[in-house]
C-alpha atoms as a PDB file:
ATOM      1  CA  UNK A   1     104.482  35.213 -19.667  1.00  0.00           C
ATOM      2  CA  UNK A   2     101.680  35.415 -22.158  1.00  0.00           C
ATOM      3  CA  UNK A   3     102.145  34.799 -25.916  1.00  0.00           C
ATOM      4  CA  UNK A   4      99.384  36.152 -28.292  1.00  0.00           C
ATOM      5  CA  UNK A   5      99.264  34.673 -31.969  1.00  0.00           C
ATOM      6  CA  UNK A   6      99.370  37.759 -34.054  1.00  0.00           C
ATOM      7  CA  UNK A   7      95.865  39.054 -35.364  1.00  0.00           C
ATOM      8  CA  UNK A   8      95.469  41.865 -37.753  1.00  0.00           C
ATOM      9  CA  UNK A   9      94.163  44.290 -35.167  1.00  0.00           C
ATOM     10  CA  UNK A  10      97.211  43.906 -33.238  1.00  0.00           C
ATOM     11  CA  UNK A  11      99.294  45.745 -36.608  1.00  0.00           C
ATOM     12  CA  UNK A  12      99.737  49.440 -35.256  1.00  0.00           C
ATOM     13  CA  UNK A  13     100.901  47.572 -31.991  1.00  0.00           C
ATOM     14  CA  UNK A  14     103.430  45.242 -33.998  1.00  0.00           C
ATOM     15  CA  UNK A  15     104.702  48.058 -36.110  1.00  0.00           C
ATOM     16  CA  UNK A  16     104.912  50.568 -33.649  1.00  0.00           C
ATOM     17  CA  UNK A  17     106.961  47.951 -31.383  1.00  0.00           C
ATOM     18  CA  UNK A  18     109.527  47.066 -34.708  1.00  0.00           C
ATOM     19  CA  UNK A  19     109.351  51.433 -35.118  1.00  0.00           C
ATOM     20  CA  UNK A  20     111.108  51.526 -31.553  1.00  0.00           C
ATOM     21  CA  UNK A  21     113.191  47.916 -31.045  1.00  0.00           C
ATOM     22  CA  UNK A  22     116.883  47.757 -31.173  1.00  0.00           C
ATOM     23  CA  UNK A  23     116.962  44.904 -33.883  1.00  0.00           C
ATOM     24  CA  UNK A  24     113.911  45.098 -36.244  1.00  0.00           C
ATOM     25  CA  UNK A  25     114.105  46.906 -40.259  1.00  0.00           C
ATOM     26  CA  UNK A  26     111.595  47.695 -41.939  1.00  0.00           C
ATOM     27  CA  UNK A  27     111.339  43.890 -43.824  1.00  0.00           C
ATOM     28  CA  UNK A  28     109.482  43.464 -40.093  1.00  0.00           C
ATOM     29  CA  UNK A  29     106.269  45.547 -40.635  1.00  0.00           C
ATOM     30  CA  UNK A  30     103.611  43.682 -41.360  1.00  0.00           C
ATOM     31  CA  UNK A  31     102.646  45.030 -45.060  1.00  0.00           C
ATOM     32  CA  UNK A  32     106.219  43.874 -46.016  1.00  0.00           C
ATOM     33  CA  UNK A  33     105.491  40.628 -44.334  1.00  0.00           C
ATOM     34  CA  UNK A  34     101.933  40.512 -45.663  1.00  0.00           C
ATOM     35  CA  UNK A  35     102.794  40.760 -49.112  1.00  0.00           C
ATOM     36  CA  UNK A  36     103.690  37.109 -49.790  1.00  0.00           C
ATOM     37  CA  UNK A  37     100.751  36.666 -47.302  1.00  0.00           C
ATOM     38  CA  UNK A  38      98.706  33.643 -49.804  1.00  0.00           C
ATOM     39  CA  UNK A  39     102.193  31.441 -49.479  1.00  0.00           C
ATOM     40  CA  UNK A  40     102.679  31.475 -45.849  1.00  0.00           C
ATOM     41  CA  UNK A  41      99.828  30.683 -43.585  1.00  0.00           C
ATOM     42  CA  UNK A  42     100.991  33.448 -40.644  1.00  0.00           C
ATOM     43  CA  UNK A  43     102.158  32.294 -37.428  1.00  0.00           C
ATOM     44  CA  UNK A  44     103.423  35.480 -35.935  1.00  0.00           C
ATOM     45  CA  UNK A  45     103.645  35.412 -32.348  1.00  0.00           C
ATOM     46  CA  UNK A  46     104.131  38.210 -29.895  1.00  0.00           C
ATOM     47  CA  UNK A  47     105.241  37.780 -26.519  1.00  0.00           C
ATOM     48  CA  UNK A  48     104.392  39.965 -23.206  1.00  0.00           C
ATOM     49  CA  UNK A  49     105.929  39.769 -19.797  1.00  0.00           C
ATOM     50  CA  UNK A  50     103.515  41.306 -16.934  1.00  0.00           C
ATOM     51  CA  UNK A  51     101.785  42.653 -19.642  1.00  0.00           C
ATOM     52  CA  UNK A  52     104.263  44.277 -21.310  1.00  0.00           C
ATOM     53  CA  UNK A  53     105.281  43.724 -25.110  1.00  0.00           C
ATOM     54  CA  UNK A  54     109.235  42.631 -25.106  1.00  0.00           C
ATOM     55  CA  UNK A  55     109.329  40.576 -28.246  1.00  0.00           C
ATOM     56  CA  UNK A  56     107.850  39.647 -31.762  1.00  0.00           C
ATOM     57  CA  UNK A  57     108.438  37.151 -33.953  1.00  0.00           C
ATOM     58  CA  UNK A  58     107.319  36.752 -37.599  1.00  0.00           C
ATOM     59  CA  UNK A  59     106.817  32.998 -38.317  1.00  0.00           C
ATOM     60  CA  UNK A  60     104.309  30.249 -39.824  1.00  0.00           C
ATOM     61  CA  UNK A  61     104.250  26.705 -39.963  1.00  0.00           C
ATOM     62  CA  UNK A  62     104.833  24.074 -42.553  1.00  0.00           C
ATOM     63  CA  UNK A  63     104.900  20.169 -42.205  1.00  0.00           C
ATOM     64  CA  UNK A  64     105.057  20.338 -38.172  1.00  0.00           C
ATOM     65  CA  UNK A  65     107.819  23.136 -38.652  1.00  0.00           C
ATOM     66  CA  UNK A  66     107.574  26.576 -37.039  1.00  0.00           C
ATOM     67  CA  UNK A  67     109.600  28.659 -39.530  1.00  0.00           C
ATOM     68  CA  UNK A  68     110.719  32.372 -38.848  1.00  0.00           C
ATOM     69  CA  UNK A  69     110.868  33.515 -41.376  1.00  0.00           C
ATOM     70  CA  UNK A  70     111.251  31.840 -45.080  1.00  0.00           C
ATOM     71  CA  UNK A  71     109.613  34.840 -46.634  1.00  0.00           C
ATOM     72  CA  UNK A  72     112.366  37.246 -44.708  1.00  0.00           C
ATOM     73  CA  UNK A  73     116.110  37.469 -45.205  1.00  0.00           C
ATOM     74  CA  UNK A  74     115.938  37.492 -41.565  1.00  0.00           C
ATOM     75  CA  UNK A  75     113.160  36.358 -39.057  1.00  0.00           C
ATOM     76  CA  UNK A  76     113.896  35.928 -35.638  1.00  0.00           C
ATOM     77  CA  UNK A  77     113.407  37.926 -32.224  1.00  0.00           C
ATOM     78  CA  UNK A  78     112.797  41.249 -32.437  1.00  0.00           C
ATOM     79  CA  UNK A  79     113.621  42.814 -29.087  1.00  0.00           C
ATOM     80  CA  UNK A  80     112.871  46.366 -27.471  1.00  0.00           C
ATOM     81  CA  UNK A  81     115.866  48.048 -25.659  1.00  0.00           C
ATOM     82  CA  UNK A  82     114.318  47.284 -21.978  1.00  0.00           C
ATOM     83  CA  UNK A  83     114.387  43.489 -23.186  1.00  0.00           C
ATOM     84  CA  UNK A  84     116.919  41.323 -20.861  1.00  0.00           C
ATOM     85  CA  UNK A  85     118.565  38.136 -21.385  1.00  0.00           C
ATOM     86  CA  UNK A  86     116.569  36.190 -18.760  1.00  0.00           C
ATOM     87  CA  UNK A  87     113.548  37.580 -20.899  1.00  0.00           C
ATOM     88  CA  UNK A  88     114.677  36.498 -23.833  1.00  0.00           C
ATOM     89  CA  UNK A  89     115.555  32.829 -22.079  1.00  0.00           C
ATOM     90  CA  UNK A  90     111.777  32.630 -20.657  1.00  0.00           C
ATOM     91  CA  UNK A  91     111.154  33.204 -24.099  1.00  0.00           C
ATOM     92  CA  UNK A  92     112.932  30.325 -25.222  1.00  0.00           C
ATOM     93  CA  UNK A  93     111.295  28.133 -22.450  1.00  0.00           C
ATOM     94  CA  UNK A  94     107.797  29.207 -23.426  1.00  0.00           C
ATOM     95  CA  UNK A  95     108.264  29.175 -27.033  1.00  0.00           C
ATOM     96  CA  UNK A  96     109.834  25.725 -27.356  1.00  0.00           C
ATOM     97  CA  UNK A  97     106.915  23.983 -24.282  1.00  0.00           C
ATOM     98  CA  UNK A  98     103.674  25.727 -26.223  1.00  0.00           C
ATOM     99  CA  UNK A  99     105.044  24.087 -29.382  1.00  0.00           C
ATOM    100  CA  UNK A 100     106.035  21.272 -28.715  1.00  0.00           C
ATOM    101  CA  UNK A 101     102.420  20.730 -27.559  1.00  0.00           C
ATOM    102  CA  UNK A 102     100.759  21.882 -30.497  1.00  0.00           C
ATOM    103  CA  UNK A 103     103.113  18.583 -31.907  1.00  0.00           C
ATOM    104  CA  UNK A 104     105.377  21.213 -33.465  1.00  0.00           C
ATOM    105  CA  UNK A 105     108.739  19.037 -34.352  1.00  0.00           C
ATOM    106  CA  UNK A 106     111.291  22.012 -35.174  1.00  0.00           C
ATOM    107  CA  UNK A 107     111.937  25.565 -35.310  1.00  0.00           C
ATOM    108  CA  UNK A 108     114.195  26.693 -38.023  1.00  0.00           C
ATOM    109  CA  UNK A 109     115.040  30.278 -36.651  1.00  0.00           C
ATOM    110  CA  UNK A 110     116.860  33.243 -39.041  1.00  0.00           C
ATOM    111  CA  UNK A 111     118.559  35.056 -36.637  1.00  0.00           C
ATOM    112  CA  UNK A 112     119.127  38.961 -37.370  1.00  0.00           C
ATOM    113  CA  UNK A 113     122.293  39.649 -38.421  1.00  0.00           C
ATOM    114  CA  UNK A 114     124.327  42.240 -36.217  1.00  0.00           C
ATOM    115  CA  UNK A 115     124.890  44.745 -38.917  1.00  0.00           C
ATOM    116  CA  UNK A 116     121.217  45.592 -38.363  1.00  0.00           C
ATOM    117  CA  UNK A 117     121.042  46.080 -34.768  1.00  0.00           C
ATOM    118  CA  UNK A 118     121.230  49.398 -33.256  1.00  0.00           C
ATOM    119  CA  UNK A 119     122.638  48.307 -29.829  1.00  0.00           C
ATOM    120  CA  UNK A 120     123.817  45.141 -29.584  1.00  0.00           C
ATOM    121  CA  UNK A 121     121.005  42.263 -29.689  1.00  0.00           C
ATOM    122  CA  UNK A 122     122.842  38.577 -29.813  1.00  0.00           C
ATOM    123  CA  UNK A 123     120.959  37.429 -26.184  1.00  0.00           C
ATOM    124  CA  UNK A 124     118.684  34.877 -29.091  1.00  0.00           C
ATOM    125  CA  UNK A 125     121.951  33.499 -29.890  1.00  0.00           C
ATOM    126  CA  UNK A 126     122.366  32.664 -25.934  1.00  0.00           C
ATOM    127  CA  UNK A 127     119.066  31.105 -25.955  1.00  0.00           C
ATOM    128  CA  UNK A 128     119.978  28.921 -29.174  1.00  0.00           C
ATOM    129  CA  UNK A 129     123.079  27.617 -27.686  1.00  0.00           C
ATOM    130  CA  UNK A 130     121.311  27.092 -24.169  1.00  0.00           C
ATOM    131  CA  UNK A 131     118.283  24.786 -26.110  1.00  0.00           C
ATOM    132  CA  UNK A 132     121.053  22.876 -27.982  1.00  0.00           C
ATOM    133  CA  UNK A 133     120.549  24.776 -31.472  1.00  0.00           C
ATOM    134  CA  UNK A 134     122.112  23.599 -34.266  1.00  0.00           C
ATOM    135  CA  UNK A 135     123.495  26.030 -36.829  1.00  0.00           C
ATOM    136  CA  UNK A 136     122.181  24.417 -40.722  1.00  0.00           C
ATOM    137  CA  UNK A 137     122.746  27.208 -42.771  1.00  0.00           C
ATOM    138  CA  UNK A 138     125.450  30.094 -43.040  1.00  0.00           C
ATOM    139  CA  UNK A 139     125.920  32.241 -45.990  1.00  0.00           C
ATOM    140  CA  UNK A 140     128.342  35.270 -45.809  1.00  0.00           C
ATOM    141  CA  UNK A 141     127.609  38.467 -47.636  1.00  0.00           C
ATOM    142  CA  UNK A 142     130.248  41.275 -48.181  1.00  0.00           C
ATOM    143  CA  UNK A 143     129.896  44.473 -46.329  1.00  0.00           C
ATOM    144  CA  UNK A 144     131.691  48.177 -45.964  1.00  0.00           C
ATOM    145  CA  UNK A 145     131.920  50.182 -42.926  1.00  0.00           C
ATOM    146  CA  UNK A 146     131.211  53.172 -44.334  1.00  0.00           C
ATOM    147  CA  UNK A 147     133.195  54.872 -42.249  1.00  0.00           C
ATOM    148  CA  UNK A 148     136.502  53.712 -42.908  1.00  0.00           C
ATOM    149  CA  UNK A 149     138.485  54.885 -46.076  1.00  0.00           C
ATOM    150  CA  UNK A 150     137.408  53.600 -49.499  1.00  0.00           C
ATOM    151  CA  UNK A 151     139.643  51.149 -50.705  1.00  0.00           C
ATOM    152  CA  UNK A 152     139.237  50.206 -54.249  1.00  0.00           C
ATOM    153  CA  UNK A 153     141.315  47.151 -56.219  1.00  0.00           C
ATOM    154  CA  UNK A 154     143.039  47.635 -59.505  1.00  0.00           C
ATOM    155  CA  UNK A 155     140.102  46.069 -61.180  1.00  0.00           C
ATOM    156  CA  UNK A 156     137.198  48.134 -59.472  1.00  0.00           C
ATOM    157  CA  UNK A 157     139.280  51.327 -60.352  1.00  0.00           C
ATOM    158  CA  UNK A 158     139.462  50.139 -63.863  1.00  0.00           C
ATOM    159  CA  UNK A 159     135.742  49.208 -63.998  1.00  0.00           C
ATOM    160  CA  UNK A 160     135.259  53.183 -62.882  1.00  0.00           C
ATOM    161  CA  UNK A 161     137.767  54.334 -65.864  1.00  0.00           C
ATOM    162  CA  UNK A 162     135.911  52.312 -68.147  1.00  0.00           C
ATOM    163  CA  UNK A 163     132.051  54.125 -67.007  1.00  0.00           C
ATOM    164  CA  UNK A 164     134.126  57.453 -67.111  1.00  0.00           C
ATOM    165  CA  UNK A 165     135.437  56.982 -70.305  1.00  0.00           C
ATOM    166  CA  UNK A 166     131.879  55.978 -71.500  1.00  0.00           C
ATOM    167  CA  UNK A 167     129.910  58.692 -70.103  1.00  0.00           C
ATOM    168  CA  UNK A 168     127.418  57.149 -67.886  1.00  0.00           C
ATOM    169  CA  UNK A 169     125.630  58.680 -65.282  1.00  0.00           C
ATOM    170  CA  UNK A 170     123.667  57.645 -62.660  1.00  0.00           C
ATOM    171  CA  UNK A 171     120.100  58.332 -61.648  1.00  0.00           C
ATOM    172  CA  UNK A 172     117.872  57.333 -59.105  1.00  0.00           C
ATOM    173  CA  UNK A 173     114.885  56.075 -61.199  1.00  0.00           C
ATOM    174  CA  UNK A 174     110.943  54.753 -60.869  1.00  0.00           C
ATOM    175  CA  UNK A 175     111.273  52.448 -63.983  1.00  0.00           C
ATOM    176  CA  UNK A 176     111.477  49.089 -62.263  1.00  0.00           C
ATOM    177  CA  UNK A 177     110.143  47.699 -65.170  1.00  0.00           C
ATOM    178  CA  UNK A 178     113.019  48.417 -67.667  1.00  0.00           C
ATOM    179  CA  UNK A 179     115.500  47.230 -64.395  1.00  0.00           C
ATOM    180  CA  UNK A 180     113.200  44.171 -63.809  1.00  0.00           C
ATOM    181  CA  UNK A 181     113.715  43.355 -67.702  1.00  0.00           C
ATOM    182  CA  UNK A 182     117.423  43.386 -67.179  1.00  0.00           C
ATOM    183  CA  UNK A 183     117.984  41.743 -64.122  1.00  0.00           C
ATOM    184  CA  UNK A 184     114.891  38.529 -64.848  1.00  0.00           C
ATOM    185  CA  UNK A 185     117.167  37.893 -68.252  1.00  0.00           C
ATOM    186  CA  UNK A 186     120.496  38.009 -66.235  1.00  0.00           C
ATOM    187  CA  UNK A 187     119.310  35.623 -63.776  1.00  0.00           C
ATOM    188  CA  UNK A 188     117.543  33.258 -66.464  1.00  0.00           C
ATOM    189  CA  UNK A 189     120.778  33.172 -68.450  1.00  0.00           C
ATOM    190  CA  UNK A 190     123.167  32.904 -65.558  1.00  0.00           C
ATOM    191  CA  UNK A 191     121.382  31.001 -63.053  1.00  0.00           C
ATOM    192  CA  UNK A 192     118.303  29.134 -64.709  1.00  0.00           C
ATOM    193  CA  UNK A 193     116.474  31.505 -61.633  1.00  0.00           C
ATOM    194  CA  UNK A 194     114.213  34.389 -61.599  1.00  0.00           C
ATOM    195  CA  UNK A 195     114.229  36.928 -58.934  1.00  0.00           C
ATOM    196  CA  UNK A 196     112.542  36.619 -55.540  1.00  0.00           C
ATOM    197  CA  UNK A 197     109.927  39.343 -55.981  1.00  0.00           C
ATOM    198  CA  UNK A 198     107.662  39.521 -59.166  1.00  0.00           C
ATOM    199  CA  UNK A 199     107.851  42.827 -60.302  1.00  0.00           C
ATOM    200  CA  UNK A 200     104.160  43.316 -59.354  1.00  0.00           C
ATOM    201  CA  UNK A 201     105.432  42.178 -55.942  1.00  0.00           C
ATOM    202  CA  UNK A 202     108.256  44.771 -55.701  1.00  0.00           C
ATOM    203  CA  UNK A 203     106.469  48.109 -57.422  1.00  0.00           C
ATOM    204  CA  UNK A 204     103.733  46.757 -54.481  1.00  0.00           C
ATOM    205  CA  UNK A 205     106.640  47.003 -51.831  1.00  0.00           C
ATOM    206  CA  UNK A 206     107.954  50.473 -53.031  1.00  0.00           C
ATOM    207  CA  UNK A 207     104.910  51.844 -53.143  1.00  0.00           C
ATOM    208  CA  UNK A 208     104.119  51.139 -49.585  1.00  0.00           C
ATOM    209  CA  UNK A 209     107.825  51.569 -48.626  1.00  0.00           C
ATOM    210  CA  UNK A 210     108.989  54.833 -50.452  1.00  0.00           C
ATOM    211  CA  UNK A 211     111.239  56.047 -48.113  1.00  0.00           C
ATOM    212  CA  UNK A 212     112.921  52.388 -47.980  1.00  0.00           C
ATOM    213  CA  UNK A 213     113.119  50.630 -51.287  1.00  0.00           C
ATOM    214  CA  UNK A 214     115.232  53.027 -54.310  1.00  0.00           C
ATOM    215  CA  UNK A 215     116.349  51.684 -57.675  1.00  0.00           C
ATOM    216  CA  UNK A 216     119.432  53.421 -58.935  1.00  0.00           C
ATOM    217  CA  UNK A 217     120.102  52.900 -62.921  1.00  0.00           C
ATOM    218  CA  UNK A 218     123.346  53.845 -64.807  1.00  0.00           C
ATOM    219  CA  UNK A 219     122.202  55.264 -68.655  1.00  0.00           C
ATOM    220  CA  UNK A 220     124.251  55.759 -71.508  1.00  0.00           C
ATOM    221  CA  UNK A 221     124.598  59.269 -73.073  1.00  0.00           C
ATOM    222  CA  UNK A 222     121.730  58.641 -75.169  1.00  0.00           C
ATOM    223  CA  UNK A 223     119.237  57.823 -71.673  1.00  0.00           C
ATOM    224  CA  UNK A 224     119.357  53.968 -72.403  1.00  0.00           C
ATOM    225  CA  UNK A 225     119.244  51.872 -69.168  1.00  0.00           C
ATOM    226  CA  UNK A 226     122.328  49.493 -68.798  1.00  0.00           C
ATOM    227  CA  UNK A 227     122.045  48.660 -65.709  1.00  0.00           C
ATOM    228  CA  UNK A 228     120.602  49.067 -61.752  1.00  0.00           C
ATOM    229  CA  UNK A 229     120.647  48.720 -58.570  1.00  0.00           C
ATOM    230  CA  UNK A 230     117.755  48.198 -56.032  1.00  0.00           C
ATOM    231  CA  UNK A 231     118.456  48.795 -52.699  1.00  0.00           C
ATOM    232  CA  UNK A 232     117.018  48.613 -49.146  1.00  0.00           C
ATOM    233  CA  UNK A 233     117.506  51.392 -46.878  1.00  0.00           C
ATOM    234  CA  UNK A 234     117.308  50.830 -43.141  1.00  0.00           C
ATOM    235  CA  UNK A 235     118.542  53.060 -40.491  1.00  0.00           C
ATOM    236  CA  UNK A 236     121.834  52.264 -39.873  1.00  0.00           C
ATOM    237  CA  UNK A 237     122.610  50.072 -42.945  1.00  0.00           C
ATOM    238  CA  UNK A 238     121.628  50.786 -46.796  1.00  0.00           C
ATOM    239  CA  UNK A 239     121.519  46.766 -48.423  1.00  0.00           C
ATOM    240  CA  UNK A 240     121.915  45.707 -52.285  1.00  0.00           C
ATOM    241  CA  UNK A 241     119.264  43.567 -52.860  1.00  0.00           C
ATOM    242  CA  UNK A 242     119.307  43.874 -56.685  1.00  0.00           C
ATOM    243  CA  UNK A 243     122.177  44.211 -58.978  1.00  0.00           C
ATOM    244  CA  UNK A 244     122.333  43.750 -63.131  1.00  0.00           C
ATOM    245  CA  UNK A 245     123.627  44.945 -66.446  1.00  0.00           C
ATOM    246  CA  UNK A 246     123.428  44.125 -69.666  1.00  0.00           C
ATOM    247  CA  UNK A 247     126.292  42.597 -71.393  1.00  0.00           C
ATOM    248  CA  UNK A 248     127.028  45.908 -73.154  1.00  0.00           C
ATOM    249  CA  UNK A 249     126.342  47.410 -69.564  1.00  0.00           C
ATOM    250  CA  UNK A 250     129.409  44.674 -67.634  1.00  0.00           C
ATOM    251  CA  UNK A 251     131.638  45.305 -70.684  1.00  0.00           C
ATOM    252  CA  UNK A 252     131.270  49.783 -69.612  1.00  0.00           C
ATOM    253  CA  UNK A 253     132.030  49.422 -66.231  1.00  0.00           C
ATOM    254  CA  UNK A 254     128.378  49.574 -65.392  1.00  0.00           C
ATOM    255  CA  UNK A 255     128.543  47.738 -61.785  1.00  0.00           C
ATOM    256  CA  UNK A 256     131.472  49.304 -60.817  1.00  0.00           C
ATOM    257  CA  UNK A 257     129.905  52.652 -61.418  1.00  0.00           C
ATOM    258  CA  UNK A 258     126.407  52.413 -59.631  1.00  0.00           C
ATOM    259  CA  UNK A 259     128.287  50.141 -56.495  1.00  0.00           C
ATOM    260  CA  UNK A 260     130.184  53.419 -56.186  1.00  0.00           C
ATOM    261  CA  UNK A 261     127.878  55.551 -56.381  1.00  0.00           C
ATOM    262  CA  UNK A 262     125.370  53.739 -54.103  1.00  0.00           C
ATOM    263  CA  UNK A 263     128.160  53.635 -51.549  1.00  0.00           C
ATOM    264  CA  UNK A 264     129.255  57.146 -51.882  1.00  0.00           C
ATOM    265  CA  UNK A 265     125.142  58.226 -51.102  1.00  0.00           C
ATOM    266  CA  UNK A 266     125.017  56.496 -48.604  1.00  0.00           C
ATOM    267  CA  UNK A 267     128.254  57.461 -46.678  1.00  0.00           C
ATOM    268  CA  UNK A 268     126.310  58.727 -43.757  1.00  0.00           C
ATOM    269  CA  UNK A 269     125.089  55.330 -42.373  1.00  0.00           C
ATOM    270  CA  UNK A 270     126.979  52.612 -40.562  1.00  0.00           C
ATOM    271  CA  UNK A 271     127.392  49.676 -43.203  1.00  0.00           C
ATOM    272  CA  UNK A 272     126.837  48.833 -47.050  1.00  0.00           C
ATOM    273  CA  UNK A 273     125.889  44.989 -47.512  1.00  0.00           C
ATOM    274  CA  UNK A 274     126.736  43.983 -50.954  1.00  0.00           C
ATOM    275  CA  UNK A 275     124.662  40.747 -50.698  1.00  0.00           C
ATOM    276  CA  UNK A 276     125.168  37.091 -50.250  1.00  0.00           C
ATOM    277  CA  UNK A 277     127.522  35.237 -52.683  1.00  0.00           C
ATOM    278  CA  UNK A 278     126.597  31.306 -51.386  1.00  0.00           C
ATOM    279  CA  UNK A 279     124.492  28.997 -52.894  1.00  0.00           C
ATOM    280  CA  UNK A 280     123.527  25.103 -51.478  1.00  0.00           C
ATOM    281  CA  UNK A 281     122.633  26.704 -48.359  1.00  0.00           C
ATOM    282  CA  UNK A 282     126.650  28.421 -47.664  1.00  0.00           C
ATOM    283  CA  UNK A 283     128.159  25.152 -48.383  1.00  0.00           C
ATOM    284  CA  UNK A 284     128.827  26.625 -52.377  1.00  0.00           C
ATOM    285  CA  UNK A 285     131.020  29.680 -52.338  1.00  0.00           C
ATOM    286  CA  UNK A 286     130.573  31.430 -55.508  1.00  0.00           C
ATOM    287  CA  UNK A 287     134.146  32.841 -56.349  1.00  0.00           C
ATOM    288  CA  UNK A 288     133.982  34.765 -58.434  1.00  0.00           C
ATOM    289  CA  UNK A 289     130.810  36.997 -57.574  1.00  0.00           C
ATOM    290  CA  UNK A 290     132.729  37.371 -54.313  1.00  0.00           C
ATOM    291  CA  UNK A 291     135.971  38.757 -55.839  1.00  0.00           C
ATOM    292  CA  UNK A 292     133.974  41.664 -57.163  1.00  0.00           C
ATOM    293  CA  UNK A 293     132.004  42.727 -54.091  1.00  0.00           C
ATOM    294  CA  UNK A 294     135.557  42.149 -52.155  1.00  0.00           C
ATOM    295  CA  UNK A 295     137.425  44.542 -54.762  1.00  0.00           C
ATOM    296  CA  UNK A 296     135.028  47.454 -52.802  1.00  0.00           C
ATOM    297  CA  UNK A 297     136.822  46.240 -49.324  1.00  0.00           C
ATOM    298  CA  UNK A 298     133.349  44.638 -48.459  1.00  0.00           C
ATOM    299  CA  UNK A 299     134.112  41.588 -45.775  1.00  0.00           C
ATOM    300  CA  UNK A 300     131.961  39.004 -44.647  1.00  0.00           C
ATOM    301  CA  UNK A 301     129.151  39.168 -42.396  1.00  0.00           C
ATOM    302  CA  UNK A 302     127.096  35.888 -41.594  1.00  0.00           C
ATOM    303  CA  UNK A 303     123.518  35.268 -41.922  1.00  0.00           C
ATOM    304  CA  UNK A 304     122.933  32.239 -39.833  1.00  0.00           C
ATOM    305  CA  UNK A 305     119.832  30.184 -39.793  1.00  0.00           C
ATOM    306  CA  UNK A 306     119.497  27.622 -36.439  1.00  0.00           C
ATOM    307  CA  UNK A 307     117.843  24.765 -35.842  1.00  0.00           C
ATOM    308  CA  UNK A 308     115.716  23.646 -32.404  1.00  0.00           C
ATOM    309  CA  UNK A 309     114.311  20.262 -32.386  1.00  0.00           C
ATOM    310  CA  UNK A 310     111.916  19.528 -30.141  1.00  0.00           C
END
């Protein structure tokens, strides 16, 4: 076993690893990970067996903590197809012994959900249990198998009556700006928050990732933006990361509209994630933001963070 801290002239090795693993989106290349790079002092460590790459993991360290990752959704292994469960175990052994020396005290560890795997990748979860892991965190999102038959409720139907009757449309739009306008007052009012990316941050991240990151709007007849979406595209599952609308926008049937419309795009991949409706870290289940994504047939899927203490 050798473990090499990551180093920028490893990249085309890194990304060309995530390019061909079983369990790694694009949120693992290192110009998305890079692009918070002044807040997190990288950690990323990459992990070879008789010389052979068979895992990566995005990380850095705070207060004696290894982290992986709190600038991802999701951190954790990524793993190539050939990678086995005893590698993934001497992993474990190495990981946990090489920091623990550097007087490392935890690892708080975001494993990958399984809607994102391409062949099944849960042999981290093994390791977890085996070095007494401790689940802290679990918030459910709401996802679609695309597949199956659309189910709509009463009050997503109406919500599509309502957009019909008003004559919007949707487009798939570059204006971020007039989106990010929308979606920083929602959150202010709503939440007292502002999004997670600035919107320097995100037109930085669709500009590198073009073929990953798309903002869908829904206009009025008269071209006025009431409302968006910004999603994230992987290869098997498309991902709402951003959702708003005006008040005028909620009271037209605005969500309803560019939900179905994002789903109905993307019918062709495996799942649509709707997003995470916790707060508190899962322990606060937000009703009511739930009930909507639901009213699609969306059901939950777990993003787990775990906890090693060494």
């Amino acid at each position: 076993m050798e473990i090499k801290i990551y180093k920028p002239e490893y990249k085309k090795d890194w990304d060309a690893f995530v390019d061909c693993s079983r369990n790694g989106t694009f949120l693992h290349y290192r110009n998305f990970i890079e692009y918070h790079g002044d807040r997190f002092d990288d950690y990323s460590l990459m992990f070879y067996i008789d010389g052979d790459l068979v895992a990566l993991i995005p990380g850095h360290i705070i207060d004696k903590v290894y982290h992986s990752h709190q600038g991802l959704t999701y951190g954790g292994l990524i793993m190539s197809p050939q990678t086995t469960a005893s590698n993934i175990l001497r992993i474990f052994e190495y990981l946990t012994v090489t920091l623990r020396h550097q007087g490392i005290k935890q690892i708080v560890y975001k494993a990958i959900p399984h809607i994102y795997h391409l062949l099944p990748s849960e042999e981290d979860l093994y390791a977890l249990f085996c070095y007494n892991a401790v689940l802290s965190v679990r918030n459910i999102s709401s996802t679609i198998l695309l597949p199956n038959d659309l189910r709509y409720s009463d009050s997503r139907k109406n919500g599509l009556k309502k957009a019909e009757k008003n004559k919007l449309k949707v487009l798939e739009s570059d204006d971020l700006s007039g989106f990010w306008k929308i979606l920083t007052d929602n959150l202010n009012n709503k939440y007292d928050k502002t999004p997670v990316h600035s919107l320097v941050e995100i037109s930085y991240l669709k500009e590198k990732f073009p073929d990953n990151i798309h903002l869908f709007v829904a206009v009025a007849p008269d071209n006025e933006i009431l409302g968006g979406c910004l999603v994230f595209e992987m290869k098997n599952v498309v991902h709402a990361q951003y959702t708003a609308a005006s008040d005028e926008g909620k009271s037209m049937g605005t969500i309803d509209l560019l939900i179905d419309h994002i789903i109905r795009t993307y019918s062709h991949k495996t799942y649509f994630d709707y997003g995470i409706s916790t707060e508190n870290n899962g322990l606060y289940l937000n009703e009511s933001l739930i009930y909507q994504k639901e009213g699609f047939g969306a059901r939950g899927t777990v993003y787990d963070t775990y906890t090693i203490n060494l």
